[in-house]
C-alpha atoms as a PDB file:
ATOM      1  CA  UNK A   1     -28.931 -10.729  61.447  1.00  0.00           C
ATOM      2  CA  UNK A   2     -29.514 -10.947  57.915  1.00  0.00           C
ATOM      3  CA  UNK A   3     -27.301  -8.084  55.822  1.00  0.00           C
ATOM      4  CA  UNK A   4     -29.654  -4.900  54.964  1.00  0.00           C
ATOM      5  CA  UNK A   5     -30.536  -6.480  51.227  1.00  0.00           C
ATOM      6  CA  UNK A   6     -31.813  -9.856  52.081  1.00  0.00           C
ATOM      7  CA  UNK A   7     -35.585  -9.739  51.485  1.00  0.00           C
ATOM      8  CA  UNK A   8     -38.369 -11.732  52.988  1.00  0.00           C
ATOM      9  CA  UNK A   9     -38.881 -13.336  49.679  1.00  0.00           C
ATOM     10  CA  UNK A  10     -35.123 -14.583  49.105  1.00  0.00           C
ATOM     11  CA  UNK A  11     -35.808 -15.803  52.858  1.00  0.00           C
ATOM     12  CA  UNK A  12     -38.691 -17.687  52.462  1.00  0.00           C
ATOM     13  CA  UNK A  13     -36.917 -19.650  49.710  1.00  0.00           C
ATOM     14  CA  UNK A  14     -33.751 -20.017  51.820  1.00  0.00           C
ATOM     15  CA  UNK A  15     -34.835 -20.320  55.355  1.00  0.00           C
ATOM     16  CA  UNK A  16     -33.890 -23.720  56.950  1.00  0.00           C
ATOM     17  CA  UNK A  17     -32.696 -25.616  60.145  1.00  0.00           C
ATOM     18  CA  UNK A  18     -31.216 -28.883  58.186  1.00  0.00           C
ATOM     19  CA  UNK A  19     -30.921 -31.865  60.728  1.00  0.00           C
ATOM     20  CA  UNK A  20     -32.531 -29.656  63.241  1.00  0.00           C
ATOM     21  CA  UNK A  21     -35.758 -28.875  62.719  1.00  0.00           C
ATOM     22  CA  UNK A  22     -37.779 -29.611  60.004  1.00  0.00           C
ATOM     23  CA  UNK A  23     -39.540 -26.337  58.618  1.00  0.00           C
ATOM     24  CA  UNK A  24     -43.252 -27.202  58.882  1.00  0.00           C
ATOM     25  CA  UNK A  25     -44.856 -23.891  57.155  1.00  0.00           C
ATOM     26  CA  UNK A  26     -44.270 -19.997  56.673  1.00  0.00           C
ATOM     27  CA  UNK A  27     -46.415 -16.902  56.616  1.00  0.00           C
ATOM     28  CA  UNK A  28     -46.562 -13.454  56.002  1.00  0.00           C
ATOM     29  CA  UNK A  29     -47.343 -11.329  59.435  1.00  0.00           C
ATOM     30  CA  UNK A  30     -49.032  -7.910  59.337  1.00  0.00           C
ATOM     31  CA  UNK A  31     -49.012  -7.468  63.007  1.00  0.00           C
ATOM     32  CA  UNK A  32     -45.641  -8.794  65.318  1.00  0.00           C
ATOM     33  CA  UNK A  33     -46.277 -11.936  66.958  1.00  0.00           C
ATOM     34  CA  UNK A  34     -47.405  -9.769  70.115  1.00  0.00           C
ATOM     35  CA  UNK A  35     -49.911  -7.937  67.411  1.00  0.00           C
ATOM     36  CA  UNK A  36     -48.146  -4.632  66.753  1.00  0.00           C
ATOM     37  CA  UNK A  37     -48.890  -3.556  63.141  1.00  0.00           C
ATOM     38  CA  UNK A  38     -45.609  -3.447  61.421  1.00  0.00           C
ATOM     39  CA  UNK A  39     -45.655   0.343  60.487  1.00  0.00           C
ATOM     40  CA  UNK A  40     -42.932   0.663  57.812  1.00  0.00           C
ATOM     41  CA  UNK A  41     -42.620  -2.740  57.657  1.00  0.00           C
ATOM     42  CA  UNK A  42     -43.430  -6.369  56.799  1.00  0.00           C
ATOM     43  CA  UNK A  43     -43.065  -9.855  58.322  1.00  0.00           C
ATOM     44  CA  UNK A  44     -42.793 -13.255  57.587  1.00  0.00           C
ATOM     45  CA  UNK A  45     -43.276 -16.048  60.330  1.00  0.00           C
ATOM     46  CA  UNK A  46     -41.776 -20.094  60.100  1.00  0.00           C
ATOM     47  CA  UNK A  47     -43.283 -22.270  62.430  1.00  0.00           C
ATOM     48  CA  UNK A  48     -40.935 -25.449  62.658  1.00  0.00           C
ATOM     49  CA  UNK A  49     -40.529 -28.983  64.768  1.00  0.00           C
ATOM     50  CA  UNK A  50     -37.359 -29.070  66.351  1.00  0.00           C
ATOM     51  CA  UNK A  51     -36.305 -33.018  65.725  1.00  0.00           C
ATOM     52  CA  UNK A  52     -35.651 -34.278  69.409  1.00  0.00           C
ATOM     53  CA  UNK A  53     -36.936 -33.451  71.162  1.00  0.00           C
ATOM     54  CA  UNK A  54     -40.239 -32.828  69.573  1.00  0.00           C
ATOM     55  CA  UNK A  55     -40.762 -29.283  69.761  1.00  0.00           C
ATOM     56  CA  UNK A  56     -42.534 -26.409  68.140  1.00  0.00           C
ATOM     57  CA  UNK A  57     -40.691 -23.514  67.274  1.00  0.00           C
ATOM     58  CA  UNK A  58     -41.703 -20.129  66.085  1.00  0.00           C
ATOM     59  CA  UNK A  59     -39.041 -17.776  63.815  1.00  0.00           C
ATOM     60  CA  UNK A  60     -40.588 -14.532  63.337  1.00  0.00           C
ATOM     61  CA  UNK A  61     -38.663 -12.041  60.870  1.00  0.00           C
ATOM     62  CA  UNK A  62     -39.611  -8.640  60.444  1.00  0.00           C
ATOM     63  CA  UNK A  63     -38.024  -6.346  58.188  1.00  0.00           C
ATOM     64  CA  UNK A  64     -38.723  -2.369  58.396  1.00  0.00           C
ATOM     65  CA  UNK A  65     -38.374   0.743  55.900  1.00  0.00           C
ATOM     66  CA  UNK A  66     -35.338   1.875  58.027  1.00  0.00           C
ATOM     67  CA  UNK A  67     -33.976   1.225  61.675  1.00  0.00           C
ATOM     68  CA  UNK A  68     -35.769   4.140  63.689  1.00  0.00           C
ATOM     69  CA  UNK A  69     -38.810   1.860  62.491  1.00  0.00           C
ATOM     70  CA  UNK A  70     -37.832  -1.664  63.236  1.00  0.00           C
ATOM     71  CA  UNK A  71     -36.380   0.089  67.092  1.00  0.00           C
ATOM     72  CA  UNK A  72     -39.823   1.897  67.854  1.00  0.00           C
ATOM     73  CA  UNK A  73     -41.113  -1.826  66.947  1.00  0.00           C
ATOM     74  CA  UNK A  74     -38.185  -3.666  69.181  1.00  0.00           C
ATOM     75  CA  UNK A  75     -39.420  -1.096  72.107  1.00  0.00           C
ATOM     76  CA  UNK A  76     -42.784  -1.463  71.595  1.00  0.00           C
ATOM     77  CA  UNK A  77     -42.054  -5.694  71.937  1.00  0.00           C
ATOM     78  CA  UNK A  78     -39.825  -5.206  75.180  1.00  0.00           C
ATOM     79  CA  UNK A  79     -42.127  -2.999  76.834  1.00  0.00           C
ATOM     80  CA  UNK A  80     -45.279  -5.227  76.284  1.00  0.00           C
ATOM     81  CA  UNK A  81     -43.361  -8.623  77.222  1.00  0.00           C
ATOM     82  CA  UNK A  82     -41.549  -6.639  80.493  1.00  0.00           C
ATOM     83  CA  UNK A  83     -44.909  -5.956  81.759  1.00  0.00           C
ATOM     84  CA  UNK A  84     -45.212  -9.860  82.406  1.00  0.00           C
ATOM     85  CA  UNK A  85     -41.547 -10.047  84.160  1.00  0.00           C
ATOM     86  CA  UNK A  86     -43.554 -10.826  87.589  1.00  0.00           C
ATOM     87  CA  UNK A  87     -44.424 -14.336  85.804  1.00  0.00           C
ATOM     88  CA  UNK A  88     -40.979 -14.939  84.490  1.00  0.00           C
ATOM     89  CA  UNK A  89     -38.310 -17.440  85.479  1.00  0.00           C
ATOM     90  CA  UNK A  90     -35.905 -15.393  83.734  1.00  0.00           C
ATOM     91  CA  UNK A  91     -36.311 -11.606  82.092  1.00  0.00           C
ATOM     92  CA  UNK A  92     -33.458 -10.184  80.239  1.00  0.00           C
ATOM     93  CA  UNK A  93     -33.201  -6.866  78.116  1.00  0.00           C
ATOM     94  CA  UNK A  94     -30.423  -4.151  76.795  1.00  0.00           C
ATOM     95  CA  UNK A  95     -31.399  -1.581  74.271  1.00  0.00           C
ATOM     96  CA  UNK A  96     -28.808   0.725  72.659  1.00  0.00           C
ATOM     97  CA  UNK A  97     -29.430   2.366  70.045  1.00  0.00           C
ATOM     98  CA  UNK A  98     -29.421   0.624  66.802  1.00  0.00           C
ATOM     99  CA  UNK A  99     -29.046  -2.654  68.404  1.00  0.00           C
ATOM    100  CA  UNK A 100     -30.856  -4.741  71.081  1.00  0.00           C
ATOM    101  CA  UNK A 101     -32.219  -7.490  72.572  1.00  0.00           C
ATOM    102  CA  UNK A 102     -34.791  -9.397  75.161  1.00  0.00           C
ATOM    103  CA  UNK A 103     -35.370 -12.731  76.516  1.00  0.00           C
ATOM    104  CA  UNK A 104     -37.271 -14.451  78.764  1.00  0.00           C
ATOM    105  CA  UNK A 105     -38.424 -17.716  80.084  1.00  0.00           C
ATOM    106  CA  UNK A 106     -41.714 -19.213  81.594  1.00  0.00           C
ATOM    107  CA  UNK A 107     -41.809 -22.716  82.205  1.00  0.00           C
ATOM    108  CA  UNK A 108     -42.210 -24.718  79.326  1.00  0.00           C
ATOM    109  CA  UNK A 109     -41.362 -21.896  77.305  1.00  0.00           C
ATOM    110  CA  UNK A 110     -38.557 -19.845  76.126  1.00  0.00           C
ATOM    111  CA  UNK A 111     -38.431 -16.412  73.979  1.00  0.00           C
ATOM    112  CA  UNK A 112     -36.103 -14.461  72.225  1.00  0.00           C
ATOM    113  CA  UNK A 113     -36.182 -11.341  70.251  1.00  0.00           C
ATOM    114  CA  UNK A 114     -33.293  -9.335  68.889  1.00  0.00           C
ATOM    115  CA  UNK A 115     -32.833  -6.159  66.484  1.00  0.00           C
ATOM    116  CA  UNK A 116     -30.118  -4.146  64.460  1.00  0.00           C
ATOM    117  CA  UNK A 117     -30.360  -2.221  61.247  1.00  0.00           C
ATOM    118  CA  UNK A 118     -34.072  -2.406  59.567  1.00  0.00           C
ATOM    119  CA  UNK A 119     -34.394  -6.335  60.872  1.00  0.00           C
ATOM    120  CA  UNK A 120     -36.409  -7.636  64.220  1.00  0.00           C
ATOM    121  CA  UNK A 121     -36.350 -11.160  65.164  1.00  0.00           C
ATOM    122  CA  UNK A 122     -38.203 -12.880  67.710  1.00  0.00           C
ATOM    123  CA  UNK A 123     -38.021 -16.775  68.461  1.00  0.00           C
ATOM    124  CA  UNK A 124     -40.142 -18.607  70.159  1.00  0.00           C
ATOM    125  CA  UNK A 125     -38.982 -22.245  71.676  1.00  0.00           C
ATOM    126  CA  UNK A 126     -41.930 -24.466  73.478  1.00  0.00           C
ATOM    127  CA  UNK A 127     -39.513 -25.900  75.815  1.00  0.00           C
ATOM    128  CA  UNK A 128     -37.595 -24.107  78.829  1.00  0.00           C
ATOM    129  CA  UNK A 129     -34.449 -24.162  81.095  1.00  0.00           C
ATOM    130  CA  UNK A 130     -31.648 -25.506  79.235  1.00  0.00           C
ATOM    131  CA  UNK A 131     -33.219 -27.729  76.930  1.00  0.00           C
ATOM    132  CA  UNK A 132     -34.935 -24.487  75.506  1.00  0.00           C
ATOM    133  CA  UNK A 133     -32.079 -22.955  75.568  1.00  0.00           C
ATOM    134  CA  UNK A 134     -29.698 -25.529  73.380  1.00  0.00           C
ATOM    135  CA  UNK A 135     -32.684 -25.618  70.938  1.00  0.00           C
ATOM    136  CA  UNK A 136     -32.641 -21.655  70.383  1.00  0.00           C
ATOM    137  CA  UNK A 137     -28.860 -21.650  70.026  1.00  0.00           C
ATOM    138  CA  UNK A 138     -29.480 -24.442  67.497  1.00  0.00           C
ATOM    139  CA  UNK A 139     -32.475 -22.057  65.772  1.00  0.00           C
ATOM    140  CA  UNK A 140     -29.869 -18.539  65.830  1.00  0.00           C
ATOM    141  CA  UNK A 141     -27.306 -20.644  64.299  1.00  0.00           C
ATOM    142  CA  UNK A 142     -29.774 -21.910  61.504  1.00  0.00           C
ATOM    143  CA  UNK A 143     -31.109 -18.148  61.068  1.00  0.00           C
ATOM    144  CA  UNK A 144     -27.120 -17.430  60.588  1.00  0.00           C
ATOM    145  CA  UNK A 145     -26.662 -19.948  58.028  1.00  0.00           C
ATOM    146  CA  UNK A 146     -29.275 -19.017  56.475  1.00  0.00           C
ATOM    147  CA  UNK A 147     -28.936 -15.045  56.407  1.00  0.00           C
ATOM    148  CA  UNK A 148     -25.506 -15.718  54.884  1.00  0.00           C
ATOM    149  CA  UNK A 149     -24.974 -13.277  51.814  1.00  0.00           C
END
């Protein structure tokens, strides 16, 4: 997670997936990706082409005024994707107070979205099973290096 003063503007700047995925554009969000308005809060969205194989991602960072905000918005995400679960390959989610998480996986497509502190992040891979899978590890550990302070 990024630490609680990293703002969406330093991020924009330093946001990148060197040798991974090349970092095609960013934008600012006013809704999640699901189209929640970010009450108490404000996004920015990357969309990037993982290198091989060619893939679109989507890196969605949302950061709130505090964390009872960004978890109303986390539960607000899990309960909207859970109602889908029937369709899902694979449906994961733990919520705990100040820190949580979801994930599922359709064919042909795998999602992630995690929160702690004032930050949600969702990811979004166009590829599934374990292909999608090594290409979000390779996206969480690019959203670590960059989210360094």
């Amino acid at each position: 997670m990024p630490p609680a003063d990293m703002t969406l503007e330093r991020l924009r700047y330093t946001f990148d997936c060197p040798g991974r995925a090349d970092i095609m554009n960013s934008m600012e969000l006013f809704t999640t990706p699901e189209g929640f308005l970010l009450e108490g809060g404000e996004g920015l969205q990357f969309l990037a082409q993982y290198r091989y194989p060619r893939v679109l991602v989507a890196v969605a960072f949302m950061k709130f005024d505090n964390e009872t905000a960004a978890r109303a918005t986390a539960e607000k995400i899990v309960n909207y994707t859970s109602s889908f679960s029937a369709n899902y390959t694979r449906w994961e989610s733990e919520m705990k107070g100040d820190r949580g998480y979801a994930k599922f996986e359709y064919p042909g497509l795998t999602w992630e979205m995690w929160y702690s502190g004032d930050w949600v992040i969702e990811v979004t891979v166009g590829e599934s099973g374990g292909v999608g899978q090594r290409i979000l590890s390779d996206i969480k550990e690019c959203i670590a290096e960059s989210c360094r302070p």
